[in-house]
C-alpha atoms as a PDB file:
ATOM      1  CA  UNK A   1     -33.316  11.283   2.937  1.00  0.00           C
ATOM      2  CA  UNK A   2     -33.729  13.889   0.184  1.00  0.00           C
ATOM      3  CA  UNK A   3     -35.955  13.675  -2.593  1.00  0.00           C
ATOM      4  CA  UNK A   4     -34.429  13.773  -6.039  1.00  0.00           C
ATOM      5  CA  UNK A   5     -36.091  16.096  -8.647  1.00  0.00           C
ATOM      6  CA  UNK A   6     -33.216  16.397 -10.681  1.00  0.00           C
ATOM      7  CA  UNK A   7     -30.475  14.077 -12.635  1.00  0.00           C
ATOM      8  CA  UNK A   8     -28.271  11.253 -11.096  1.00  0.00           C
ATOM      9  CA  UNK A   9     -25.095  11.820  -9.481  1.00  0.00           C
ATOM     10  CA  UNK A  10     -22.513   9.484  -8.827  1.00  0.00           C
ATOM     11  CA  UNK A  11     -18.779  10.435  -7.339  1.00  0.00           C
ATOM     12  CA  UNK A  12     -16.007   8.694  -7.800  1.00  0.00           C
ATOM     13  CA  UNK A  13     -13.556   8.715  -4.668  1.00  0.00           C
ATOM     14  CA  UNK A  14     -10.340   6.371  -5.753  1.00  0.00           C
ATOM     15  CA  UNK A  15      -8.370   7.630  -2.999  1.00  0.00           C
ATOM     16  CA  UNK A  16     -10.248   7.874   0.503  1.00  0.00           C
ATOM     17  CA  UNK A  17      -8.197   9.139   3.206  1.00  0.00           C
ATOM     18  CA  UNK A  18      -8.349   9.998   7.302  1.00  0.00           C
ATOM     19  CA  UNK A  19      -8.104  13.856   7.611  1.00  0.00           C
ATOM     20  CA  UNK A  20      -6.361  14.931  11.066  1.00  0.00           C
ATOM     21  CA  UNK A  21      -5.709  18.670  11.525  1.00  0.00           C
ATOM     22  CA  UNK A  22      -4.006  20.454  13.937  1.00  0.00           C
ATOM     23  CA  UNK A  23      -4.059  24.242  15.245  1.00  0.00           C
ATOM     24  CA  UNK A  24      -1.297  25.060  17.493  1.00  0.00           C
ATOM     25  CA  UNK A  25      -0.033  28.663  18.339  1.00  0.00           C
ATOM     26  CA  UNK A  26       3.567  27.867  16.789  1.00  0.00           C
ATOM     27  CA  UNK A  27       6.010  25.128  15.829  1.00  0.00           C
ATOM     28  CA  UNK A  28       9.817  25.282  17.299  1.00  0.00           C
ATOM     29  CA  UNK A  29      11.879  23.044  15.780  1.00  0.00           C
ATOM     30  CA  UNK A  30      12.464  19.960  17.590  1.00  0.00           C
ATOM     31  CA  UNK A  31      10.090  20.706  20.483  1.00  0.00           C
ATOM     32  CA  UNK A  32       6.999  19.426  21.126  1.00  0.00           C
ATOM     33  CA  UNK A  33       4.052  21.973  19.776  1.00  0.00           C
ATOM     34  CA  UNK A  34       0.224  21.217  21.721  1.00  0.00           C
ATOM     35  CA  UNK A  35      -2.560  21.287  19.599  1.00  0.00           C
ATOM     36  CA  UNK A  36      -5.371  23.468  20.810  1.00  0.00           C
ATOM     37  CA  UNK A  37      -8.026  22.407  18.282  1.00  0.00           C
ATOM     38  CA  UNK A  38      -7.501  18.607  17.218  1.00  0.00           C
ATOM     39  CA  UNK A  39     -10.051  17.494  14.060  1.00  0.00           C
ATOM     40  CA  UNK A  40     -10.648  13.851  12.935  1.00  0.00           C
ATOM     41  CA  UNK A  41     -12.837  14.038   9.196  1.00  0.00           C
ATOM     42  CA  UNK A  42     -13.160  11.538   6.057  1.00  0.00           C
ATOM     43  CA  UNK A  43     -11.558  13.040   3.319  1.00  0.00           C
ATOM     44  CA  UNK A  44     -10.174  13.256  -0.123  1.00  0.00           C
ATOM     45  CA  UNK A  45     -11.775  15.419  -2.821  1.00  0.00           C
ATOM     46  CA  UNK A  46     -14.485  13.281  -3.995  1.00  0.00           C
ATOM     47  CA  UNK A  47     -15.621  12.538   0.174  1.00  0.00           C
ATOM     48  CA  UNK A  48     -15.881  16.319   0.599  1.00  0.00           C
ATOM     49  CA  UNK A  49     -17.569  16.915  -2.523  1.00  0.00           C
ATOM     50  CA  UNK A  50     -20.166  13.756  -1.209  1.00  0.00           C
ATOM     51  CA  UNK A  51     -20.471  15.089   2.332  1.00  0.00           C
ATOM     52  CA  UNK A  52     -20.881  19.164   0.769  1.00  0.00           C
ATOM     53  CA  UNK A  53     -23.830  17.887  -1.727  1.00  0.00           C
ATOM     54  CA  UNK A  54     -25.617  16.070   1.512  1.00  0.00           C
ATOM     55  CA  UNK A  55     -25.277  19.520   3.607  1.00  0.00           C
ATOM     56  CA  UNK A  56     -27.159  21.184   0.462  1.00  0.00           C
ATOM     57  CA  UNK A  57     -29.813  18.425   0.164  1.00  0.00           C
ATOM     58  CA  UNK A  58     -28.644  17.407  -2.941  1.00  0.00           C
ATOM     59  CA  UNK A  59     -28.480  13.219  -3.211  1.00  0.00           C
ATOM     60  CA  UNK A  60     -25.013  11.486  -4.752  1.00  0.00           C
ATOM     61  CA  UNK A  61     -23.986   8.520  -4.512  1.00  0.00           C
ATOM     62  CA  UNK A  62     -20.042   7.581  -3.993  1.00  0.00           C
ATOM     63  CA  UNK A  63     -17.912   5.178  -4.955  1.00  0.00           C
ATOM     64  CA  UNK A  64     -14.701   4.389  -3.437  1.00  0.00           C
ATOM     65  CA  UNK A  65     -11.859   2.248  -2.477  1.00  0.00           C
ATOM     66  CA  UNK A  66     -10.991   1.716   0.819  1.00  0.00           C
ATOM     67  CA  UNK A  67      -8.258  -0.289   2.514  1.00  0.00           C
ATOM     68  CA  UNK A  68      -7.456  -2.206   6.374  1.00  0.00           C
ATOM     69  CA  UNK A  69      -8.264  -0.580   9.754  1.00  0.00           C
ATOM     70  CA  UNK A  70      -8.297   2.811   8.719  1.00  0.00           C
ATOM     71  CA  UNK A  71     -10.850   1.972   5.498  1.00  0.00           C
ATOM     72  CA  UNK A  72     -13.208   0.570   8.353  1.00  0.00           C
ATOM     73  CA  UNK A  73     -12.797   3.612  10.800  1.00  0.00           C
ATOM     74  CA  UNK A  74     -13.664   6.067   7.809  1.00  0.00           C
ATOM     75  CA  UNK A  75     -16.563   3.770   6.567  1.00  0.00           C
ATOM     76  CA  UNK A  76     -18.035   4.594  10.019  1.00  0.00           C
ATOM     77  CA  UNK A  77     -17.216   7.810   9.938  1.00  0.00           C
ATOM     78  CA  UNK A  78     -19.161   8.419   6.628  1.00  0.00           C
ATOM     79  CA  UNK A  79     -22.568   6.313   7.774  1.00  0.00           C
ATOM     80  CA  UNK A  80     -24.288   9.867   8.807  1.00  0.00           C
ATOM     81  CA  UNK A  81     -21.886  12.087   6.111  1.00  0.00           C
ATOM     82  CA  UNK A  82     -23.155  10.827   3.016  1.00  0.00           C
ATOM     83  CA  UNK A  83     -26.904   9.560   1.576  1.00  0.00           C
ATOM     84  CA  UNK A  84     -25.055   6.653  -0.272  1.00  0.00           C
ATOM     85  CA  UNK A  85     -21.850   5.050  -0.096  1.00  0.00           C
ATOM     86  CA  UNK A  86     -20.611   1.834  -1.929  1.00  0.00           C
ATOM     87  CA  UNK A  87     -16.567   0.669  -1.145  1.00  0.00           C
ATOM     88  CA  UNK A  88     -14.565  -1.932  -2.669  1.00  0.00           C
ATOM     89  CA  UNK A  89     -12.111  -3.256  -0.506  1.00  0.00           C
ATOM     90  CA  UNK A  90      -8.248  -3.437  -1.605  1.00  0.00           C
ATOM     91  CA  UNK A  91      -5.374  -4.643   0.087  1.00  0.00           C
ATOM     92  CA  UNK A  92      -3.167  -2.298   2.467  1.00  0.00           C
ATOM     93  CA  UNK A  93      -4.388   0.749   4.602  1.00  0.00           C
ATOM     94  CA  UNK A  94      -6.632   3.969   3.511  1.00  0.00           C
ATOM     95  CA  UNK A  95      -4.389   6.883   3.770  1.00  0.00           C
ATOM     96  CA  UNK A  96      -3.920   9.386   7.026  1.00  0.00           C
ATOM     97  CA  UNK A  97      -3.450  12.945   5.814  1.00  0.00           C
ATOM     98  CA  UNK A  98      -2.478  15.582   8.221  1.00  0.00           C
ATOM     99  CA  UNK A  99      -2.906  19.343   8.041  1.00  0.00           C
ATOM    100  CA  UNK A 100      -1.013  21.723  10.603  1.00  0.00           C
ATOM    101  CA  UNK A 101      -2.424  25.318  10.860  1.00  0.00           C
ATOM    102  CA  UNK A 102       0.132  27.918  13.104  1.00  0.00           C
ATOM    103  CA  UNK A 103      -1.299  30.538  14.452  1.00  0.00           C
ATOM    104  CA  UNK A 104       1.364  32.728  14.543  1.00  0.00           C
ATOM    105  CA  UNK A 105       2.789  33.337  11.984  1.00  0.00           C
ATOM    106  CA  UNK A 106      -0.757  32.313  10.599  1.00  0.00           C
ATOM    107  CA  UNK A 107       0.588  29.436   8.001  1.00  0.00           C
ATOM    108  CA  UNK A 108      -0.850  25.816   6.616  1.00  0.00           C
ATOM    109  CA  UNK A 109       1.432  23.187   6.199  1.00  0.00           C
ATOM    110  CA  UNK A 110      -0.352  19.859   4.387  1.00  0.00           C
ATOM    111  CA  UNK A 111       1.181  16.374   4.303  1.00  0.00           C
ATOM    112  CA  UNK A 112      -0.265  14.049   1.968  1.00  0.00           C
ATOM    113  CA  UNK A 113      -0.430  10.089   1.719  1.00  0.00           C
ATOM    114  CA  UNK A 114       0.618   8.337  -1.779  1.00  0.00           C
ATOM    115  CA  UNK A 115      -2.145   5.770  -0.486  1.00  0.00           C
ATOM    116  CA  UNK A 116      -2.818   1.902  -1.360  1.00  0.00           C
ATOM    117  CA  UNK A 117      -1.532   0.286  -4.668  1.00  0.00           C
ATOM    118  CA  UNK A 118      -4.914  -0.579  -6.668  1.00  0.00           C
ATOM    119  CA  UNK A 119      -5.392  -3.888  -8.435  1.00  0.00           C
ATOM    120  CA  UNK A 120      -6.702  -3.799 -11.612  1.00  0.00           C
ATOM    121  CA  UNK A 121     -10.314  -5.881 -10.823  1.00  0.00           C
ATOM    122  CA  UNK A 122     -10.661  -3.818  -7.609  1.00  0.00           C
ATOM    123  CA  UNK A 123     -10.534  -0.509 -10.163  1.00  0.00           C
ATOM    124  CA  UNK A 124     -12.570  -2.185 -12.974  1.00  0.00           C
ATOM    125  CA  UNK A 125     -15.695  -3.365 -10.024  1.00  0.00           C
ATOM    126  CA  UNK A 126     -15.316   0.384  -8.399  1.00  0.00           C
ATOM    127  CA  UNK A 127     -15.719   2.294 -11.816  1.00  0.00           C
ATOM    128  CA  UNK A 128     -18.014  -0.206 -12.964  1.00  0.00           C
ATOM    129  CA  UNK A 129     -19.882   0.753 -10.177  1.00  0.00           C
ATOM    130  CA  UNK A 130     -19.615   4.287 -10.564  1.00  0.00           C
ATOM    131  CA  UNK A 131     -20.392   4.397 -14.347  1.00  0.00           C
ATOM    132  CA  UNK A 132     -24.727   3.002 -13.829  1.00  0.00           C
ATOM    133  CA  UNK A 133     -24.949   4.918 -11.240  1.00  0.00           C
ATOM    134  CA  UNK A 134     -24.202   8.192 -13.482  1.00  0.00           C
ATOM    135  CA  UNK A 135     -26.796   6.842 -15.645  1.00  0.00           C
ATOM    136  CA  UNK A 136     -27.389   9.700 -17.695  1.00  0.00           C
ATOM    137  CA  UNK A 137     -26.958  12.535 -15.076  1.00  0.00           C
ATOM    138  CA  UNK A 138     -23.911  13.520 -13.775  1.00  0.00           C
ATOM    139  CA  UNK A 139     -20.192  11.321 -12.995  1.00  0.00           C
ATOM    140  CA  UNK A 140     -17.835  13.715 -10.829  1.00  0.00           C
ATOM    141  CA  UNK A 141     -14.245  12.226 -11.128  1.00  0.00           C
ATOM    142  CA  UNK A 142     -12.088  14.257  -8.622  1.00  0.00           C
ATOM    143  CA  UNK A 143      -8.860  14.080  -6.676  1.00  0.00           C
ATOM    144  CA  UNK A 144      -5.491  12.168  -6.698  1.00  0.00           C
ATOM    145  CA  UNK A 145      -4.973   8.882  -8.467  1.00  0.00           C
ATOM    146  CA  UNK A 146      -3.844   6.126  -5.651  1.00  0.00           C
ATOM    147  CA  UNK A 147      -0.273   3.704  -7.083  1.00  0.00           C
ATOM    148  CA  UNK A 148      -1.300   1.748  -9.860  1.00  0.00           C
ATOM    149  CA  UNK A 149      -3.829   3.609 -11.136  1.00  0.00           C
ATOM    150  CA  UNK A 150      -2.942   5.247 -14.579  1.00  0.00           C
ATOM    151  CA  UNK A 151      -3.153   8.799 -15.293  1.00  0.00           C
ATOM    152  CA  UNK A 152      -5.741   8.561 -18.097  1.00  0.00           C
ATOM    153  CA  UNK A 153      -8.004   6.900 -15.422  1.00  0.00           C
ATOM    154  CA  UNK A 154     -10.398   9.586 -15.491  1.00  0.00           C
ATOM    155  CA  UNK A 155      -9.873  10.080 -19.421  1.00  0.00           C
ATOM    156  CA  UNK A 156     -11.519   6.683 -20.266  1.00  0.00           C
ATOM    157  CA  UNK A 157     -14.404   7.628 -17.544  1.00  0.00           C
ATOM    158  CA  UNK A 158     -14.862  10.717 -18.417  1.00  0.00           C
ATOM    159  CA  UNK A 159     -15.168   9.150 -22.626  1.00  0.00           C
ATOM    160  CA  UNK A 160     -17.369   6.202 -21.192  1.00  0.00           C
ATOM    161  CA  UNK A 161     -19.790   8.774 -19.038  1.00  0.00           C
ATOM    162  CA  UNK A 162     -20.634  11.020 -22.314  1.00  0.00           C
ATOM    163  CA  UNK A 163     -21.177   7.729 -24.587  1.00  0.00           C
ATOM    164  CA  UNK A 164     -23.681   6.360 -21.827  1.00  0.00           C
ATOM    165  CA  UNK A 165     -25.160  10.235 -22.275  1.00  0.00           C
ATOM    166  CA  UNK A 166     -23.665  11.389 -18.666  1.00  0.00           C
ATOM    167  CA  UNK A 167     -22.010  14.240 -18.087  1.00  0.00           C
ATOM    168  CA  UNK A 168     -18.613  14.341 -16.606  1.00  0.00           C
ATOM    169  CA  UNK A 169     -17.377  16.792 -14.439  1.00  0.00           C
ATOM    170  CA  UNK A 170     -13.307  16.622 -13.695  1.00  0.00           C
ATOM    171  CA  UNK A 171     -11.196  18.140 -10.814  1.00  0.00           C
ATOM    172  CA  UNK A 172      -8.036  16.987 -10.677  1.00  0.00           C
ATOM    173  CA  UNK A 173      -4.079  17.555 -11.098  1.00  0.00           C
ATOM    174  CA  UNK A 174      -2.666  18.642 -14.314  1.00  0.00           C
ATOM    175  CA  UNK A 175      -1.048  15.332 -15.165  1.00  0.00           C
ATOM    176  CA  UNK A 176      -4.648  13.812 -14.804  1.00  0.00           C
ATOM    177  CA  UNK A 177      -6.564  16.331 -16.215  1.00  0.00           C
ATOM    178  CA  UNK A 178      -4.773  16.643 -19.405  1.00  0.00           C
ATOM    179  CA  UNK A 179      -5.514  13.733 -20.862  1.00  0.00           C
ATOM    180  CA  UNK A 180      -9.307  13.859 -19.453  1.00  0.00           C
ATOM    181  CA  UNK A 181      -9.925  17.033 -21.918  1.00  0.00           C
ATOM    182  CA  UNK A 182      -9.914  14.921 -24.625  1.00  0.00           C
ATOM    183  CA  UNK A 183     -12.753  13.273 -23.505  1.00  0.00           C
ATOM    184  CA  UNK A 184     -14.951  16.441 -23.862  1.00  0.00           C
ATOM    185  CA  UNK A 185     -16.133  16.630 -20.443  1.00  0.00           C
ATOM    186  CA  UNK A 186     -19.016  18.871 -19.128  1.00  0.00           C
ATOM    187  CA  UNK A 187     -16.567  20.631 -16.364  1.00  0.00           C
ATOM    188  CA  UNK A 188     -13.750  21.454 -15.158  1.00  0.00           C
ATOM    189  CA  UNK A 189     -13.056  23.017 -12.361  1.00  0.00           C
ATOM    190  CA  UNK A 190      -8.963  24.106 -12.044  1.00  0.00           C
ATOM    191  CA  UNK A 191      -7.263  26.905  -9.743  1.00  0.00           C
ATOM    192  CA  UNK A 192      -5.270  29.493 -11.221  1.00  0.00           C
ATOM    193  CA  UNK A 193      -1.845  27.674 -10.971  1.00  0.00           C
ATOM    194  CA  UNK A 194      -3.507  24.257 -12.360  1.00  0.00           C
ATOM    195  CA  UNK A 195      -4.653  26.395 -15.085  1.00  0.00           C
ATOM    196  CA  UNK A 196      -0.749  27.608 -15.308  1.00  0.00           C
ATOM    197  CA  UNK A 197       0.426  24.105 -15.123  1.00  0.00           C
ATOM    198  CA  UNK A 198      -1.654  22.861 -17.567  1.00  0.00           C
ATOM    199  CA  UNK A 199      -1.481  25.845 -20.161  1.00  0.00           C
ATOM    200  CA  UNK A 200       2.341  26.427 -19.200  1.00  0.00           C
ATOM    201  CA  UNK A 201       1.662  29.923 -19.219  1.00  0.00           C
ATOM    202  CA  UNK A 202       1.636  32.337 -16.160  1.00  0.00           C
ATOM    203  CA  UNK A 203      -1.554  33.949 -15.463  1.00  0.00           C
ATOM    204  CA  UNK A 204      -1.544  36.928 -13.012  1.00  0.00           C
ATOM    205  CA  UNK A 205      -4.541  38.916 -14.221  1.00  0.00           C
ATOM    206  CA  UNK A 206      -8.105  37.451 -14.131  1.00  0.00           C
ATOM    207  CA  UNK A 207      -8.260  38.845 -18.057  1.00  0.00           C
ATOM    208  CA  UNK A 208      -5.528  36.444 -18.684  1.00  0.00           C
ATOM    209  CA  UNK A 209      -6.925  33.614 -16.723  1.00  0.00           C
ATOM    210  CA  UNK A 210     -10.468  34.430 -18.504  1.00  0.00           C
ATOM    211  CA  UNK A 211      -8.267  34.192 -21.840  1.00  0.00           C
ATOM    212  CA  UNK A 212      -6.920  31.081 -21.169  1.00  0.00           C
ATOM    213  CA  UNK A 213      -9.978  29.572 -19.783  1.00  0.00           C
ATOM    214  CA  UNK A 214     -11.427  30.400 -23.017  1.00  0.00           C
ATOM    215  CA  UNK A 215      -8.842  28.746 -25.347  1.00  0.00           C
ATOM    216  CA  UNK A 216      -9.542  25.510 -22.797  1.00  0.00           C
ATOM    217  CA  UNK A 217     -13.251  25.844 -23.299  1.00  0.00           C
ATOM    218  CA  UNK A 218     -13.004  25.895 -27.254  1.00  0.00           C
ATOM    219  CA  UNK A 219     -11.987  22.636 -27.241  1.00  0.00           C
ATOM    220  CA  UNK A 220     -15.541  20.726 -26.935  1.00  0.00           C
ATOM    221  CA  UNK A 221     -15.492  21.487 -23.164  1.00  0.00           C
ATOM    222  CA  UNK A 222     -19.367  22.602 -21.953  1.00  0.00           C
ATOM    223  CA  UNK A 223     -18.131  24.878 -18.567  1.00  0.00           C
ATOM    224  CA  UNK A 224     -14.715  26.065 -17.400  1.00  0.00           C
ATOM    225  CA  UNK A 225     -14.557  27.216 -13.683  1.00  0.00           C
ATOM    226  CA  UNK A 226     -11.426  28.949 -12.731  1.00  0.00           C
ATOM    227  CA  UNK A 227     -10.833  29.501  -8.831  1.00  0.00           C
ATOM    228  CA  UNK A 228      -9.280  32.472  -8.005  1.00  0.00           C
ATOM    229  CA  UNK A 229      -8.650  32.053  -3.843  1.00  0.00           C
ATOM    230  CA  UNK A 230      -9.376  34.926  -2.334  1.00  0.00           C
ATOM    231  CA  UNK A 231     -10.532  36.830  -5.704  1.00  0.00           C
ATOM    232  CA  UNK A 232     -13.465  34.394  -6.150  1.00  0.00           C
ATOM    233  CA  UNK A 233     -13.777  32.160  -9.756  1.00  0.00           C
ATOM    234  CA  UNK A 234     -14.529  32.621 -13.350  1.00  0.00           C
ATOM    235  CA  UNK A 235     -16.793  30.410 -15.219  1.00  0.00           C
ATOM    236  CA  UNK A 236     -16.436  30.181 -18.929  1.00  0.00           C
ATOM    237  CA  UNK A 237     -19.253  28.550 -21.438  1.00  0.00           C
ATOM    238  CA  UNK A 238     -19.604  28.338 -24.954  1.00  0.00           C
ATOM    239  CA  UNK A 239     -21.493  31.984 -24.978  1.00  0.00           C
ATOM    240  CA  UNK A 240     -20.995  33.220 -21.792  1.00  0.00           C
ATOM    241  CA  UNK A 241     -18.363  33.772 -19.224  1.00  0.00           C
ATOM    242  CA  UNK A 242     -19.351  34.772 -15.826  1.00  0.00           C
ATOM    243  CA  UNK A 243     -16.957  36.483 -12.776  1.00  0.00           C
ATOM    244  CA  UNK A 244     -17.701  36.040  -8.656  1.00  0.00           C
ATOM    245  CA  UNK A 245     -16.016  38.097  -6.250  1.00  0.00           C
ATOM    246  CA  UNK A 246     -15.464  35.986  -3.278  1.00  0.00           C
ATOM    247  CA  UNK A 247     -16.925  37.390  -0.043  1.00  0.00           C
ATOM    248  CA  UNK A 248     -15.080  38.722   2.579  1.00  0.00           C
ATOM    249  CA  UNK A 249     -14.228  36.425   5.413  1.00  0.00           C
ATOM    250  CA  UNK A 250     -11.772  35.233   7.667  1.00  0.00           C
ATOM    251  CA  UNK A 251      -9.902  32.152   6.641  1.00  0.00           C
ATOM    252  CA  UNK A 252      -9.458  29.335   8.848  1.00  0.00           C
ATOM    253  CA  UNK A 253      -8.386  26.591   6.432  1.00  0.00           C
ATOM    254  CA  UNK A 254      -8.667  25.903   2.565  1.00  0.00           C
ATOM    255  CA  UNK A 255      -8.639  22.306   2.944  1.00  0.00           C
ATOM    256  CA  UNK A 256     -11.580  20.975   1.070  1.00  0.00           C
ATOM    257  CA  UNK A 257     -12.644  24.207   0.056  1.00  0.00           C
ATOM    258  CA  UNK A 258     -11.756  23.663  -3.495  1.00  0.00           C
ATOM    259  CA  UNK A 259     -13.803  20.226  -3.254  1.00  0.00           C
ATOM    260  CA  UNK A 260     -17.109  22.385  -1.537  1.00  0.00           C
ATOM    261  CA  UNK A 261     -16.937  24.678  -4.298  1.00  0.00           C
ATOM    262  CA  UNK A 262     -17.137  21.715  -7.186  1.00  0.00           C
ATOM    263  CA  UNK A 263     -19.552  20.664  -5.283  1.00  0.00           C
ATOM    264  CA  UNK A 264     -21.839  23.407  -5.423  1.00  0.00           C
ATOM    265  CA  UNK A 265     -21.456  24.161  -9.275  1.00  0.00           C
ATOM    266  CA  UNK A 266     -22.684  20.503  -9.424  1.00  0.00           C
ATOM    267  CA  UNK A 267     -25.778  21.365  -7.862  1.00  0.00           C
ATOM    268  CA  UNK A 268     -26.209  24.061  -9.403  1.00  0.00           C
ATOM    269  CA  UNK A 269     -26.287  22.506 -12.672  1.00  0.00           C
ATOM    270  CA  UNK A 270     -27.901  19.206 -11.293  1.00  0.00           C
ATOM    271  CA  UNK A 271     -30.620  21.254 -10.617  1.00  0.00           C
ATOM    272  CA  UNK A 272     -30.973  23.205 -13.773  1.00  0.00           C
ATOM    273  CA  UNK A 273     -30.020  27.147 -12.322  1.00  0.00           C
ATOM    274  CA  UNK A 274     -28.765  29.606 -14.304  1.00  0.00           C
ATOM    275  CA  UNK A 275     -24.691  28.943 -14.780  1.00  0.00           C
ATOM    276  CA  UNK A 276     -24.565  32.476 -12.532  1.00  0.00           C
ATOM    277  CA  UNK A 277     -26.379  31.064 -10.012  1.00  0.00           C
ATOM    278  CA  UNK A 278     -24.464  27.706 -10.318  1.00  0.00           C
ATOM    279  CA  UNK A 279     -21.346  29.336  -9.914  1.00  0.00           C
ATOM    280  CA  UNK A 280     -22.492  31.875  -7.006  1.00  0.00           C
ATOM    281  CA  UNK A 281     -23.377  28.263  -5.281  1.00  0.00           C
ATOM    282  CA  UNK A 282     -20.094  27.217  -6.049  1.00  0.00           C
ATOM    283  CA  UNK A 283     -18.088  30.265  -4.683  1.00  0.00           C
ATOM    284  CA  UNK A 284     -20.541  30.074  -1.293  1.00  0.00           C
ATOM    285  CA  UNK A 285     -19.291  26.687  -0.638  1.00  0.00           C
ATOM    286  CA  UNK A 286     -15.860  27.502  -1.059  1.00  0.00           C
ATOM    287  CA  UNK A 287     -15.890  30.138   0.947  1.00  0.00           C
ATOM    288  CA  UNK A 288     -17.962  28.818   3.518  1.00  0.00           C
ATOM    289  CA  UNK A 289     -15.434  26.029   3.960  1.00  0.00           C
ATOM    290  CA  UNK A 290     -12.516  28.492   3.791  1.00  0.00           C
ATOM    291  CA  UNK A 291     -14.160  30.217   7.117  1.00  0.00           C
ATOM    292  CA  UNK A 292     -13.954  26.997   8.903  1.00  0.00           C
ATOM    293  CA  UNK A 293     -11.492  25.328  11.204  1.00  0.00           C
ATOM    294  CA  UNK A 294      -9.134  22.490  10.292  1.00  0.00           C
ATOM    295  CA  UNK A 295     -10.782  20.105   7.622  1.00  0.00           C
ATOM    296  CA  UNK A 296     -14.531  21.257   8.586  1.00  0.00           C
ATOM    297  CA  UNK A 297     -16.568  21.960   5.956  1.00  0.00           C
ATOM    298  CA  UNK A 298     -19.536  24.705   4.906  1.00  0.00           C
ATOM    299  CA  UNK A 299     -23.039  24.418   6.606  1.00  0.00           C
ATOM    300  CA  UNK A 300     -26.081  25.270   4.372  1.00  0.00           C
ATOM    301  CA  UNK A 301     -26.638  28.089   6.340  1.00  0.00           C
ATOM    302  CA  UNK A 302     -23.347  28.957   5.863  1.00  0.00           C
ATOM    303  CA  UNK A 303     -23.593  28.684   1.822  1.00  0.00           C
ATOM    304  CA  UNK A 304     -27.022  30.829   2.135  1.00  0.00           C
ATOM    305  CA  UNK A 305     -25.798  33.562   4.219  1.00  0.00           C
ATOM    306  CA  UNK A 306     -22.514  34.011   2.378  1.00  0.00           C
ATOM    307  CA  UNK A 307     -24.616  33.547  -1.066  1.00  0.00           C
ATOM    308  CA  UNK A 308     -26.669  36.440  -0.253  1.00  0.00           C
ATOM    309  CA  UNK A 309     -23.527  38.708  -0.286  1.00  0.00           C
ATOM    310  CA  UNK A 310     -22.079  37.245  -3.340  1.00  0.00           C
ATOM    311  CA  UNK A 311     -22.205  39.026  -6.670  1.00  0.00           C
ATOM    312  CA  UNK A 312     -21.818  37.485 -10.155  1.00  0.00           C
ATOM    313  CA  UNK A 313     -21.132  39.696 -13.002  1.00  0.00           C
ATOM    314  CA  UNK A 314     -21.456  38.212 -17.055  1.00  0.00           C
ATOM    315  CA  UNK A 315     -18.264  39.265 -18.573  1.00  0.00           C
ATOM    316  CA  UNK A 316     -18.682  40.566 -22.036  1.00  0.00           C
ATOM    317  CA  UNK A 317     -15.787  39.427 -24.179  1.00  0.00           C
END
């Protein structure tokens, strides 16, 4: 188990789910299409972000709610993915999302689960959970909100991690993240059309998604990451703003790549690097992930090869 010379980290996972992927050469309408790579992961954003940090021998620990037969099967599943792993049981079944990669034309499709309703005390005894485990170091609240959970879930966290002196890092959906930036939190980490969505303002040039990022940041948020797909990510502080190129690869799959990239700007930071180096860690991961198949995600030898090739440049507004 890895040592820990750095700050807590606790993730909170509210919505678990089964990740099956499929690659198959083509899909014909109302024929039967067979799979020629079949892929059976844990997922949801905060599992991926858990099971990135324990490839870079960084320790979390994660929180989450899981439901029925399927909750069991990807409690298994995680015993050798993640260092530590604490569930609360709800009533129902853990979701089963499916991703469907054609080869040619070379296009992702993505079904997602709504998941189980959440009762309030199972919600209450998961974040309560999550919230001394943070301690003082960091309390990464990422991914969809299951039914019954409110969209200023991660709002209140995010306002009870900084007055326990956490810091709270936030990846999620406009509609969730919105509220959560009045909480001050130390991240955020949104993609160019979350960014949009949230600012309602299109943003086709990186100097307009640096703009934006900024306005964002000004209001008592520590670090804005930006990713860019394919162009890499900006990251935006109070006195500094950084830009990555993302290396060249060949992309297999996005899935979790957003959720490896968080990841990595949480180590980063866990582990006091410079915010260039925190975000070149970041942009690694994503990539890394991006280069594999179905819902696989980055190796650390992966993240260290494609880190050597990565180039961060301070932007001088």
């Amino acid at each position: 188990m890895p040592s820990r010379p750095y700050p807590a980290i606790a993730i909170l996972a509210l919505n678990p789910s089964l990740d099956v992927s499929y690659e198959v050469p083509q899909l014909i309408p109302d024929q039967k299409a067979r799979a020629t790579l079949t892929r059976y992961d844990p997922g949801g954003n905060g599992i991926n972000a858990g099971r990135t940090l324990k490839s870079l021998g960084v320790r979390a620990e994660c929180f989450c709610l899981v439901a029925g037969e399927i909750g069991l099967f990807l409690q298994r599943a995680l015993e050798q993915e993640l260092d530590s792993l604490r569930c609360v049981d709800v009533p129902g079944e853990t979701r089963v999302n499916c991703t469907l990669i054609q080869a040619q034309p070379r296009v992702q499709y993505e079904v997602v689960a709504a998941g189980p309703t959440v009762p309030t005390a199972a919600l209450e005894a998961v974040a309560t959970g999550f919230l001394q485990a943070a301690g003082q170091g960091f309390g990464v609240l990422t991914g969809s909100l299951p039914p019954g959970v409110p969209d200023e879930t991660y709002a209140s966290l995010a306002r009870r991690l900084r007055d326990n002196g956490a810091r709270a890092v936030v990846d999620a959906q406009p509609a969730v993240l919105k509220p959560a930036l009045a909480a001050r939190p130390f991240l955020i980490k949104p993609n160019r059309y979350e960014l949009e969505t949230l600012c309602r303002a299109r943003l086709p040039t990186r100097d307009r998604v640096l703009r934006m990022a900024r306005d964002v940041q000004r209001a008592g948020i520590n670090w804005v990451c930006v990713s860019l797909g394919g162009e890499g990510a900006v990251l935006v502080g109070e006195d500094e703003a950084y830009y990555a190129a993302a290396p060249p690869i060949t992309v297999r799959s996005t899935v979790g790549a957003g959720d490896a990239m968080l990841a990595g700007l949480v180590a980063g930071f866990a582990r006091a690097e410079e915010p260039a180096a925190a975000l070149r860690l970041g942009v690694a991961c994503g990539s890394a992930t991006a280069e594999k198949a179905g819902t696989m995600l980055c190796t650390a030898d992966d993240v260290a090869r494609l880190g050597a090739a990565i180039e961060v440049h301070q932007i001088h507004e």
